[in-house]
PDB file of N, CA and C in Angstrom:
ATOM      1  N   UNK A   1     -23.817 -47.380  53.260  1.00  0.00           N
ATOM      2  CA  UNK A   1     -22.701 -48.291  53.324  1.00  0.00           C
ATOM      3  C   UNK A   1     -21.421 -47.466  53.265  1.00  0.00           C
ATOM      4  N   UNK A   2     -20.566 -47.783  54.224  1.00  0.00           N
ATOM      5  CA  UNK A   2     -19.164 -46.619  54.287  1.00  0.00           C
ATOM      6  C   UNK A   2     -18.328 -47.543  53.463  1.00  0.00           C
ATOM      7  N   UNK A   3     -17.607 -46.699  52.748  1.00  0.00           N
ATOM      8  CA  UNK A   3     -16.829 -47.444  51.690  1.00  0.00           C
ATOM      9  C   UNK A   3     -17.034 -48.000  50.662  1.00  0.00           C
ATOM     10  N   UNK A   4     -18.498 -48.195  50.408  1.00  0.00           N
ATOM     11  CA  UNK A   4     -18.834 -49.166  49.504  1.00  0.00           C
ATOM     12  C   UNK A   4     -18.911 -48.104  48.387  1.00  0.00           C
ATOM     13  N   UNK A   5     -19.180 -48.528  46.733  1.00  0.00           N
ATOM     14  CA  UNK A   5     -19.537 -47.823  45.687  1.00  0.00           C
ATOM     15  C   UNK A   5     -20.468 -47.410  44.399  1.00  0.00           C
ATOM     16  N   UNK A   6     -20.909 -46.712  44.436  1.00  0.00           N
ATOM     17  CA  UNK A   6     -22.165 -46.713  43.675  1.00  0.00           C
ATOM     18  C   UNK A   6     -22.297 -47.092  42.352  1.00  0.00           C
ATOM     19  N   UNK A   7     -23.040 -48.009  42.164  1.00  0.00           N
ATOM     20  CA  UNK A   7     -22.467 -48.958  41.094  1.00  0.00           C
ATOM     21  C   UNK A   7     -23.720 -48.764  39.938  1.00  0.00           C
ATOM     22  N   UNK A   8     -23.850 -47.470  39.639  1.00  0.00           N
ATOM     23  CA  UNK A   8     -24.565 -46.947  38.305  1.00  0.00           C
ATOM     24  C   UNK A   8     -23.479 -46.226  37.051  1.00  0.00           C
ATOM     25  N   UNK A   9     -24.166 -46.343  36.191  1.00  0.00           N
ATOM     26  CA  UNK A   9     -23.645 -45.451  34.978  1.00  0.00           C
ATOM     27  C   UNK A   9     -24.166 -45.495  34.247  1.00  0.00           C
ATOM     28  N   UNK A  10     -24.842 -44.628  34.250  1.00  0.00           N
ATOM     29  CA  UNK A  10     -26.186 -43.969  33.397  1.00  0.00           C
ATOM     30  C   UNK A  10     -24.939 -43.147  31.694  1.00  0.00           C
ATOM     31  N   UNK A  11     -25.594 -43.056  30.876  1.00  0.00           N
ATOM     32  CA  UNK A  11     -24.976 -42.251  30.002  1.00  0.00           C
ATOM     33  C   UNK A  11     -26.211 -41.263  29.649  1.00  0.00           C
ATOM     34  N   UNK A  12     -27.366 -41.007  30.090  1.00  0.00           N
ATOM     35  CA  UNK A  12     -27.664 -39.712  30.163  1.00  0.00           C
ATOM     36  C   UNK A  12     -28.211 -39.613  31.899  1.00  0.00           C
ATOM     37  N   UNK A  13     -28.431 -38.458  31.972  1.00  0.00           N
ATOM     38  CA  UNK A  13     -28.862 -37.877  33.406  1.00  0.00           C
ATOM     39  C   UNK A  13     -30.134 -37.044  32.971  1.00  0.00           C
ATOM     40  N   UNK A  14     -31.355 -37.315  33.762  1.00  0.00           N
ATOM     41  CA  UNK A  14     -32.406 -35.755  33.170  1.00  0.00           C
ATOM     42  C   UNK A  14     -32.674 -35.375  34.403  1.00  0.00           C
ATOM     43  N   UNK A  15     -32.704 -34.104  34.462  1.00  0.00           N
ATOM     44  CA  UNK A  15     -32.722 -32.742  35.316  1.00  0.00           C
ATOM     45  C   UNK A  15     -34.034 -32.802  35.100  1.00  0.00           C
ATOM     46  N   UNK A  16     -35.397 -32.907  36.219  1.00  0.00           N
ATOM     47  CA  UNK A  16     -36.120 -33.055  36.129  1.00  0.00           C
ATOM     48  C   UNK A  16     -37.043 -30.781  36.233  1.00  0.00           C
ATOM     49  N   UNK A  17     -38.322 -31.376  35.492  1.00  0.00           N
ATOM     50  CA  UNK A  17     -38.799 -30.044  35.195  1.00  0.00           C
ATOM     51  C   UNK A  17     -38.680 -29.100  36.710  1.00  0.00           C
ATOM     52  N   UNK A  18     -39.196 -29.585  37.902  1.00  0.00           N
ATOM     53  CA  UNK A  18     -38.784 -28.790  39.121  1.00  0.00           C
ATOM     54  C   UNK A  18     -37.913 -28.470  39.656  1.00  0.00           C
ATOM     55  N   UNK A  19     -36.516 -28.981  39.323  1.00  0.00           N
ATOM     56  CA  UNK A  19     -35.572 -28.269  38.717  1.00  0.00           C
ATOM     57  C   UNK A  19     -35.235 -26.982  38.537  1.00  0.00           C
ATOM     58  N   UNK A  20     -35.202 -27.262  36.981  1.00  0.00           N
ATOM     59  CA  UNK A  20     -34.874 -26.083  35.691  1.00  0.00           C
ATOM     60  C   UNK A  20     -36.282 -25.132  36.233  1.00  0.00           C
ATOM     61  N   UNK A  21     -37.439 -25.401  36.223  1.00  0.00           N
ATOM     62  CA  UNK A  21     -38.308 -23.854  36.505  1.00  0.00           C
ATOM     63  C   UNK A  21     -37.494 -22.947  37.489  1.00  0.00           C
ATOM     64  N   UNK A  22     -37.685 -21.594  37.068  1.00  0.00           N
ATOM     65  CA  UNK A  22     -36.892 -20.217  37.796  1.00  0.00           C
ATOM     66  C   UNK A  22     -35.267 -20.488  38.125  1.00  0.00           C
ATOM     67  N   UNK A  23     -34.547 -21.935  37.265  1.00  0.00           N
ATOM     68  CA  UNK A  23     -33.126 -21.669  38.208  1.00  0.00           C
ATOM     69  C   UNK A  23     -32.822 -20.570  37.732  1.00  0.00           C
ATOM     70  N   UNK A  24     -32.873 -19.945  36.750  1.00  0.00           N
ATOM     71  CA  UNK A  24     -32.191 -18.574  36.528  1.00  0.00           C
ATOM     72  C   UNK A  24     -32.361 -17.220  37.874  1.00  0.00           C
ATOM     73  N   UNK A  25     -32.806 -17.788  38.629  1.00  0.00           N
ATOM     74  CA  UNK A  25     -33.385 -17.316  39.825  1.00  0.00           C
ATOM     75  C   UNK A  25     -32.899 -17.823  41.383  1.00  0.00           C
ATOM     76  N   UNK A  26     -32.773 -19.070  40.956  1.00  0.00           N
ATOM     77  CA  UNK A  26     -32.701 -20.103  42.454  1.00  0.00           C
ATOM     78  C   UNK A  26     -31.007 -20.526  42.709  1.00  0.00           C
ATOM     79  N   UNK A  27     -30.507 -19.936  43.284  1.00  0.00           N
ATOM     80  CA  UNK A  27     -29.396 -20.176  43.964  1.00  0.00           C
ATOM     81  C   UNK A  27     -29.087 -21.345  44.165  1.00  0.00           C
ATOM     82  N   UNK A  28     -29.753 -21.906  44.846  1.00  0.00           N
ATOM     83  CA  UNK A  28     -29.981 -23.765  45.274  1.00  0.00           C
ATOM     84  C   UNK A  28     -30.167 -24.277  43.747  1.00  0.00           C
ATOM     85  N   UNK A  29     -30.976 -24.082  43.289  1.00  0.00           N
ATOM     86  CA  UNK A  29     -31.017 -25.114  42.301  1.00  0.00           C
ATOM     87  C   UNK A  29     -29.966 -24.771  41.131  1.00  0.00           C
ATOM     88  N   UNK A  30     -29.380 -23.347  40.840  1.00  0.00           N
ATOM     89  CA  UNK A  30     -28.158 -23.852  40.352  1.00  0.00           C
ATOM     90  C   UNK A  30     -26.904 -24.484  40.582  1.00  0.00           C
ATOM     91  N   UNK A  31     -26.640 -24.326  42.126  1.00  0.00           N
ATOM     92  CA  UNK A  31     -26.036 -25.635  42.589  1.00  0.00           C
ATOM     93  C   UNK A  31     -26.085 -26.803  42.371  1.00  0.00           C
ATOM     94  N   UNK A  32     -27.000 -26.973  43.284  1.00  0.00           N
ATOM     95  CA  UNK A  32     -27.674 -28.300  42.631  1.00  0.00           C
ATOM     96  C   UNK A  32     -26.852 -28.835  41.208  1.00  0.00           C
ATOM     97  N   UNK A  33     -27.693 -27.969  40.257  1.00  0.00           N
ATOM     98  CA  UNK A  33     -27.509 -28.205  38.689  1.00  0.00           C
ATOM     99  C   UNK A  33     -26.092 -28.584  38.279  1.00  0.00           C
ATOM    100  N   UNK A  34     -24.933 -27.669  39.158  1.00  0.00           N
ATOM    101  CA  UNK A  34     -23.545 -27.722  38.791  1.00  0.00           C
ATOM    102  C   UNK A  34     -23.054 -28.963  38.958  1.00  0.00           C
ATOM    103  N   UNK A  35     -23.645 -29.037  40.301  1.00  0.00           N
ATOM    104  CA  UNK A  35     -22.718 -30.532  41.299  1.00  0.00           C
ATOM    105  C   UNK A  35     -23.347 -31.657  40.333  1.00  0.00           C
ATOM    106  N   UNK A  36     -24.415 -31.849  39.864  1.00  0.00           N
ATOM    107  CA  UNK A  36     -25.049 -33.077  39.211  1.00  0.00           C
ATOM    108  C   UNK A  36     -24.419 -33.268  37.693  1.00  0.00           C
ATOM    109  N   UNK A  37     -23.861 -31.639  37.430  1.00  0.00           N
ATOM    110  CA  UNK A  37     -22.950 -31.676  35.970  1.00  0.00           C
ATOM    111  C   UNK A  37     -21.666 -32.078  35.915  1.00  0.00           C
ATOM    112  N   UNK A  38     -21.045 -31.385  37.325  1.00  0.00           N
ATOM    113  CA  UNK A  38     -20.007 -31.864  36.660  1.00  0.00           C
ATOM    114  C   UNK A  38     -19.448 -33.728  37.898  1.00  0.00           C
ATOM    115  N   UNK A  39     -20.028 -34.333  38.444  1.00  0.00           N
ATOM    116  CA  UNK A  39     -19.892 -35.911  38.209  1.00  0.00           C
ATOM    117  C   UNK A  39     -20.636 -36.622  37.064  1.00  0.00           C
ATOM    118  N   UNK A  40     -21.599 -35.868  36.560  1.00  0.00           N
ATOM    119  CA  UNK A  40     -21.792 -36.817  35.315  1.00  0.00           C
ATOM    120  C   UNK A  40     -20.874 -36.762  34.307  1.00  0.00           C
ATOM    121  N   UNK A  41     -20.408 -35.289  33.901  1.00  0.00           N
ATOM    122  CA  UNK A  41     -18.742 -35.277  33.438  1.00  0.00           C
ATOM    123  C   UNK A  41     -18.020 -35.939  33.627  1.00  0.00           C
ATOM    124  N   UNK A  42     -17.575 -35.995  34.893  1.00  0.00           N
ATOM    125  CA  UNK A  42     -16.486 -37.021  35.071  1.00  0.00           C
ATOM    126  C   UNK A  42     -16.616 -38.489  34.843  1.00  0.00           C
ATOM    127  N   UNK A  43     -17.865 -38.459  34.898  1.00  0.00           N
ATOM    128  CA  UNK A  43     -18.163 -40.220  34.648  1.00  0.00           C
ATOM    129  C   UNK A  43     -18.580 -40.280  33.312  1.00  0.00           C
ATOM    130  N   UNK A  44     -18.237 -39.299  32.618  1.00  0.00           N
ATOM    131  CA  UNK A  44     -18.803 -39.506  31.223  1.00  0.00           C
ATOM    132  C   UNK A  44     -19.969 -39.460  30.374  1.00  0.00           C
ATOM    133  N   UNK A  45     -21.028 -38.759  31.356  1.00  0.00           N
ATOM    134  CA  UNK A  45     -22.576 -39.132  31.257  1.00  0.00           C
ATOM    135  C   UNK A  45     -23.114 -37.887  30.635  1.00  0.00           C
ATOM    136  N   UNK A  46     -24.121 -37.712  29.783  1.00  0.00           N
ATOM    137  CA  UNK A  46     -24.350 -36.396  29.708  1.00  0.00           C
ATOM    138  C   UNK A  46     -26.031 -35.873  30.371  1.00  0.00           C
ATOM    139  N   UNK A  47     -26.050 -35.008  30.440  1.00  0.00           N
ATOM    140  CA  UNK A  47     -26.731 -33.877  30.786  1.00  0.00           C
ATOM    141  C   UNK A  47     -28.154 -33.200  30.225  1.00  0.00           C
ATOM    142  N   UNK A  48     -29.616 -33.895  30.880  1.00  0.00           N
ATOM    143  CA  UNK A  48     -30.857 -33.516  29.405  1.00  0.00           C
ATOM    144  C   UNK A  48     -31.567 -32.847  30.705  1.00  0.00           C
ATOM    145  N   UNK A  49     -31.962 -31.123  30.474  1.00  0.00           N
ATOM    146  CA  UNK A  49     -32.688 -30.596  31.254  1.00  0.00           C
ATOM    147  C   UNK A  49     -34.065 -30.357  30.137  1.00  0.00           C
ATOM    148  N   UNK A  50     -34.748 -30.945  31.490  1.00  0.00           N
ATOM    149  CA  UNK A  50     -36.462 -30.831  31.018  1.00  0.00           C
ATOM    150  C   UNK A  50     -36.933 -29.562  31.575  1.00  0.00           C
ATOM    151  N   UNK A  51     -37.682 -29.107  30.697  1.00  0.00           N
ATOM    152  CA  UNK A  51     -39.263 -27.940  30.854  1.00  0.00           C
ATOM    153  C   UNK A  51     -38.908 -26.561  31.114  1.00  0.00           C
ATOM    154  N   UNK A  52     -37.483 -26.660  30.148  1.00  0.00           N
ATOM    155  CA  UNK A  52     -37.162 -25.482  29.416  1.00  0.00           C
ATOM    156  C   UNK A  52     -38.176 -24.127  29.259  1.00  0.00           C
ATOM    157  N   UNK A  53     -38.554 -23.215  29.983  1.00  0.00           N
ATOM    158  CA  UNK A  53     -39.454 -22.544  29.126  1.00  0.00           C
ATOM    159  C   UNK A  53     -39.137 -21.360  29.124  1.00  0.00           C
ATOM    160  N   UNK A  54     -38.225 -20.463  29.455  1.00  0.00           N
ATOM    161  CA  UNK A  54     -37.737 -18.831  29.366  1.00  0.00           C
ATOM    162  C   UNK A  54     -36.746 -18.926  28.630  1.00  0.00           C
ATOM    163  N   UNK A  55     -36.463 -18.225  28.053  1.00  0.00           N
ATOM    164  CA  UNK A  55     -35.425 -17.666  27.134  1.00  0.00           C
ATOM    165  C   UNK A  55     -33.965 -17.630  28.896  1.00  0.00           C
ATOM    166  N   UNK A  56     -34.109 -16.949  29.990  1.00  0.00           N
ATOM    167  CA  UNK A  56     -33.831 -16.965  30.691  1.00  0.00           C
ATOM    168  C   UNK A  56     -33.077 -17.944  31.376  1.00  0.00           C
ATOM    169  N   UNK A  57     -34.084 -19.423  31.505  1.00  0.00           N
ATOM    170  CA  UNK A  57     -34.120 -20.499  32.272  1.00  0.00           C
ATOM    171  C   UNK A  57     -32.762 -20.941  31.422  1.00  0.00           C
ATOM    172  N   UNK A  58     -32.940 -21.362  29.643  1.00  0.00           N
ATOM    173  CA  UNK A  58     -32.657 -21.562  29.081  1.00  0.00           C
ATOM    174  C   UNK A  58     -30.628 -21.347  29.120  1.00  0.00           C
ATOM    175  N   UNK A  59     -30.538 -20.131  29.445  1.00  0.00           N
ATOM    176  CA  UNK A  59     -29.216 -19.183  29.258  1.00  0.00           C
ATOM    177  C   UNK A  59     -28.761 -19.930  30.394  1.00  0.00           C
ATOM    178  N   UNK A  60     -29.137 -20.207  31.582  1.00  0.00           N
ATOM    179  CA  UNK A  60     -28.610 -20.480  32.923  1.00  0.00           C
ATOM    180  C   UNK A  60     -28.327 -22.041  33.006  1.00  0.00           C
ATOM    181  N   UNK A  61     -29.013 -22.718  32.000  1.00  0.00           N
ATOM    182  CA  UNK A  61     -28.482 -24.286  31.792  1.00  0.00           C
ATOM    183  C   UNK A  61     -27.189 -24.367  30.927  1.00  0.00           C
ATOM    184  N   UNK A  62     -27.035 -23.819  29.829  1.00  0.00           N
ATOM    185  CA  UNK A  62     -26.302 -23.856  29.202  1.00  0.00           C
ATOM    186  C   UNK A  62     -24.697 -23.190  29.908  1.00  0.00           C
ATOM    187  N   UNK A  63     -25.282 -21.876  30.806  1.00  0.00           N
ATOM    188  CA  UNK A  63     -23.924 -21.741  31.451  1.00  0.00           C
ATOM    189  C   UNK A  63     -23.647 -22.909  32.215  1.00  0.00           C
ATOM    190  N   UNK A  64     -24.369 -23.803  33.366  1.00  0.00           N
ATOM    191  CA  UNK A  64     -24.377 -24.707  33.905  1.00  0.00           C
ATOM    192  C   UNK A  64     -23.640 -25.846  33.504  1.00  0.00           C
ATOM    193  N   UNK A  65     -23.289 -25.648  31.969  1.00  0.00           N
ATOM    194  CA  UNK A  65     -23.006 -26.866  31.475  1.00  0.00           C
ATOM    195  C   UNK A  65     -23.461 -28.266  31.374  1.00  0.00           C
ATOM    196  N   UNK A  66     -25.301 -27.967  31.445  1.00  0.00           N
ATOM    197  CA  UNK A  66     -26.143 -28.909  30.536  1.00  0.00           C
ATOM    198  C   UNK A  66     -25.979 -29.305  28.981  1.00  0.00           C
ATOM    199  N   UNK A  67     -25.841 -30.341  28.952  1.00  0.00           N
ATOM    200  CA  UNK A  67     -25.610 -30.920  27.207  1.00  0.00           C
ATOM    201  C   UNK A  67     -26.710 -30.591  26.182  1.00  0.00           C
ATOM    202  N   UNK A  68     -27.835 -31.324  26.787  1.00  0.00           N
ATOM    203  CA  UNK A  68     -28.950 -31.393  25.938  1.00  0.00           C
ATOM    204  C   UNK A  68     -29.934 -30.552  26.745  1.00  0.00           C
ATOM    205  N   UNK A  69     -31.307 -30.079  25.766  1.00  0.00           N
ATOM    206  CA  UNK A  69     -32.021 -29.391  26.917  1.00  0.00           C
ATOM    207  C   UNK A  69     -33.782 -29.588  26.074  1.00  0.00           C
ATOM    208  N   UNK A  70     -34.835 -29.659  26.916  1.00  0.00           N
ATOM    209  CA  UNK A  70     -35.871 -30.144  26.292  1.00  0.00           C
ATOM    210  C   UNK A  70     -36.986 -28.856  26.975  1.00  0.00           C
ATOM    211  N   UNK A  71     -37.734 -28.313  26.519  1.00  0.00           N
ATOM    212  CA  UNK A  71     -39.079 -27.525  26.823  1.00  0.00           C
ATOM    213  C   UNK A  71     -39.629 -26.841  25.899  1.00  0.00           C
ATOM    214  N   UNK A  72     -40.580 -26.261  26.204  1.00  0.00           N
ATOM    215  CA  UNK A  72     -41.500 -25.610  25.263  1.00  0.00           C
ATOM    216  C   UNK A  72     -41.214 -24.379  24.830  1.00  0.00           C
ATOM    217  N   UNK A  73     -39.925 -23.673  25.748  1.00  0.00           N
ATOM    218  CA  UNK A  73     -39.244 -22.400  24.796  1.00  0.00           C
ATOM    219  C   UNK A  73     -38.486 -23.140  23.218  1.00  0.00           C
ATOM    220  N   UNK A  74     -37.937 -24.520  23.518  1.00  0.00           N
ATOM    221  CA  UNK A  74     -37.372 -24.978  22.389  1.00  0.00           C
ATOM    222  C   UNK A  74     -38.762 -25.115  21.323  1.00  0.00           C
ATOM    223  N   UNK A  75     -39.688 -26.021  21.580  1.00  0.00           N
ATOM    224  CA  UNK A  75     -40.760 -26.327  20.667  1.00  0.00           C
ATOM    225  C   UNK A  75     -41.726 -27.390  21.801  1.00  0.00           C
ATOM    226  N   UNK A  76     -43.114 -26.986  20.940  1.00  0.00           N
ATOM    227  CA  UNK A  76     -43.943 -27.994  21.751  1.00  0.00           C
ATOM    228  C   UNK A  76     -43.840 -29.311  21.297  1.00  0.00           C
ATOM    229  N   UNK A  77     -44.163 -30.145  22.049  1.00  0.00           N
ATOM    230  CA  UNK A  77     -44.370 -31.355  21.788  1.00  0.00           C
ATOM    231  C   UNK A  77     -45.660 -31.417  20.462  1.00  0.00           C
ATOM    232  N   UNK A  78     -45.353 -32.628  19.571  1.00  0.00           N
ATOM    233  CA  UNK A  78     -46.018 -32.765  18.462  1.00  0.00           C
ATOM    234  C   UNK A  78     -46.599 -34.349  18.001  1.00  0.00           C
ATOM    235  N   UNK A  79     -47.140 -35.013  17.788  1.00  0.00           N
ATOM    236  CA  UNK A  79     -46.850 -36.384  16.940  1.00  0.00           C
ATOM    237  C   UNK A  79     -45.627 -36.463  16.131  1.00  0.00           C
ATOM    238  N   UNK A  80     -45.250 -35.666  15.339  1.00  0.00           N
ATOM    239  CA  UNK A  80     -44.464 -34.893  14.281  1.00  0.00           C
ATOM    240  C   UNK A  80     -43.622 -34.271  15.216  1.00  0.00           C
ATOM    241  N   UNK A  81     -42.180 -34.644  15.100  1.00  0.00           N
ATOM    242  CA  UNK A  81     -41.732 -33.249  15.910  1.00  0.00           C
ATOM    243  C   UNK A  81     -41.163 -32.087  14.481  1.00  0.00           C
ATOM    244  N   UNK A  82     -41.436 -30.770  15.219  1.00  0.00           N
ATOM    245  CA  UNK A  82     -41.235 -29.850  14.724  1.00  0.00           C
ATOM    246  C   UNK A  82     -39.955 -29.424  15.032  1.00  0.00           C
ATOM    247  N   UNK A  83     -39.596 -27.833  14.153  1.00  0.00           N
ATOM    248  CA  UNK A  83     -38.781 -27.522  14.166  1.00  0.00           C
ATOM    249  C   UNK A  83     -38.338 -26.572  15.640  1.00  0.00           C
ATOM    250  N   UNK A  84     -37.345 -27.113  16.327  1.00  0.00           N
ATOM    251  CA  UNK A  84     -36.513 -25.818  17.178  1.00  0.00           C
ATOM    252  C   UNK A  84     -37.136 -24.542  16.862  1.00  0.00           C
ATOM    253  N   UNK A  85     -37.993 -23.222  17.400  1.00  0.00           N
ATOM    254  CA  UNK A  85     -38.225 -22.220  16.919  1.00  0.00           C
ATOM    255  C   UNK A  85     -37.044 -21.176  16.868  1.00  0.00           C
ATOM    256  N   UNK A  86     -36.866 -20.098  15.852  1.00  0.00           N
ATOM    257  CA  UNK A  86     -35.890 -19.567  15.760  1.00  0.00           C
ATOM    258  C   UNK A  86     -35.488 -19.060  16.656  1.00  0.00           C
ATOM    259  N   UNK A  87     -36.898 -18.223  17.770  1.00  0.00           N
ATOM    260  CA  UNK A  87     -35.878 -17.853  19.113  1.00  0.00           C
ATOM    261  C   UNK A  87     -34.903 -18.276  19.816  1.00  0.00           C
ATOM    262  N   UNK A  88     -35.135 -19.544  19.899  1.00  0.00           N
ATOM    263  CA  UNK A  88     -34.556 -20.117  20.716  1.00  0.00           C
ATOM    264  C   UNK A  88     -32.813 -20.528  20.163  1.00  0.00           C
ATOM    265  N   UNK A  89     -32.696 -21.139  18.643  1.00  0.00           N
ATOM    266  CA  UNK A  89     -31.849 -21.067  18.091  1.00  0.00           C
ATOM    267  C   UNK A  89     -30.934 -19.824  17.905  1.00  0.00           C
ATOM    268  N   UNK A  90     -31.627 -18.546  17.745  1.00  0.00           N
ATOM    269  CA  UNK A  90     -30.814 -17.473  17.599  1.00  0.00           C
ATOM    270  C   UNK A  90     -29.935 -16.987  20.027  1.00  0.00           C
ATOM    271  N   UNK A  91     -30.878 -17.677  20.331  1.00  0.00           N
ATOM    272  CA  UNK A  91     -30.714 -17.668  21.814  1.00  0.00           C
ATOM    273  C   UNK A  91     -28.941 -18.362  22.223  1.00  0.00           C
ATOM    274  N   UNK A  92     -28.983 -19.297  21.658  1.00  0.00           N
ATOM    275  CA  UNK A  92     -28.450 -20.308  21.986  1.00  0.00           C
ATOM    276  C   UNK A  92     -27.304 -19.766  21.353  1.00  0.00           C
ATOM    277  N   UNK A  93     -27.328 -19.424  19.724  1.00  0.00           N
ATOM    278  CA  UNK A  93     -26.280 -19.174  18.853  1.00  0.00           C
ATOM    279  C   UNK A  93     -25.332 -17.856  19.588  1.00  0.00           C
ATOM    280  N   UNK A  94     -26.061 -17.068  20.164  1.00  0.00           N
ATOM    281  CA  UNK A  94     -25.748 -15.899  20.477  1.00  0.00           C
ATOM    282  C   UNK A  94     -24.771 -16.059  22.453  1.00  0.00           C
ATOM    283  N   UNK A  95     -25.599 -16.902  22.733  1.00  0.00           N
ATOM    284  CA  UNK A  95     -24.929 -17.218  23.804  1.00  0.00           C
ATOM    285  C   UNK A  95     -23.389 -18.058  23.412  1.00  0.00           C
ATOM    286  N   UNK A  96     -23.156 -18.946  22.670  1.00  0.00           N
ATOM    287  CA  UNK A  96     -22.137 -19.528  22.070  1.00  0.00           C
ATOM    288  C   UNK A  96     -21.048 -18.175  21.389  1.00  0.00           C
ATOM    289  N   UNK A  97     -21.470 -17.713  20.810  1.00  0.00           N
ATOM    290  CA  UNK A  97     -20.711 -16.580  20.242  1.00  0.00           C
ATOM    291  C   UNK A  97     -20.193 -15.923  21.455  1.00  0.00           C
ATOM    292  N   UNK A  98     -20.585 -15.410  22.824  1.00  0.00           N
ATOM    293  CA  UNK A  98     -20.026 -14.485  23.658  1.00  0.00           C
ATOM    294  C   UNK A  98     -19.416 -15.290  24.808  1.00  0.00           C
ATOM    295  N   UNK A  99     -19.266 -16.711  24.338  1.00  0.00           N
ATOM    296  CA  UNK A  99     -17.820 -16.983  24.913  1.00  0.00           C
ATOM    297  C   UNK A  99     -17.267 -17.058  24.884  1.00  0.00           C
TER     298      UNK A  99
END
């Protein structure tokens, strides 16, 4: 429809796992990743990338300016959820510090 307007507003967005695998790698899909970040920005929405699993993958969402982020480098899935493992926390902390 020309002119017409897309009449969603989601307040989260998830970045599905085929995705996030190797973007620390994939040219395209960090595109991708940017353009989908920043209109959900602008519309206010935030940002949950699934199936997290490199320390790597991990670094390249967060530059991306993903909000939230979910995989098994963070922690496995549980009945119980568990704790964030420290790698990943000291990952994250350390990336925050060197900006």
């Amino acid at each position: 429809m020309v002119g017409g307007s897309l009449n969603l507003n989601p307040k989260y967005i998830k970045i599905d796992l085929t995705i996030v695998r190797d973007i620390d790698k994939d040219f395209d899909k960090q595109q991708l990743v940017s353009n989908i970040v920043e209109y959900a920005h602008q519309k206010d929405a935030y940002i949950i990338a699934e199936g997290i699993e490199t320390k790597e993958e991990l670094l390249k969402v967060l530059e991306l300016g993903v909000d939230y982020l979910q995989g098994y480098y963070l922690s496995y899935p549980q009945s119980n959820p568990q704790e964030v493992s420290d790698e990943s926390i000291q990952t994250i902390d350390n990336y925050w510090k060197k900006r």
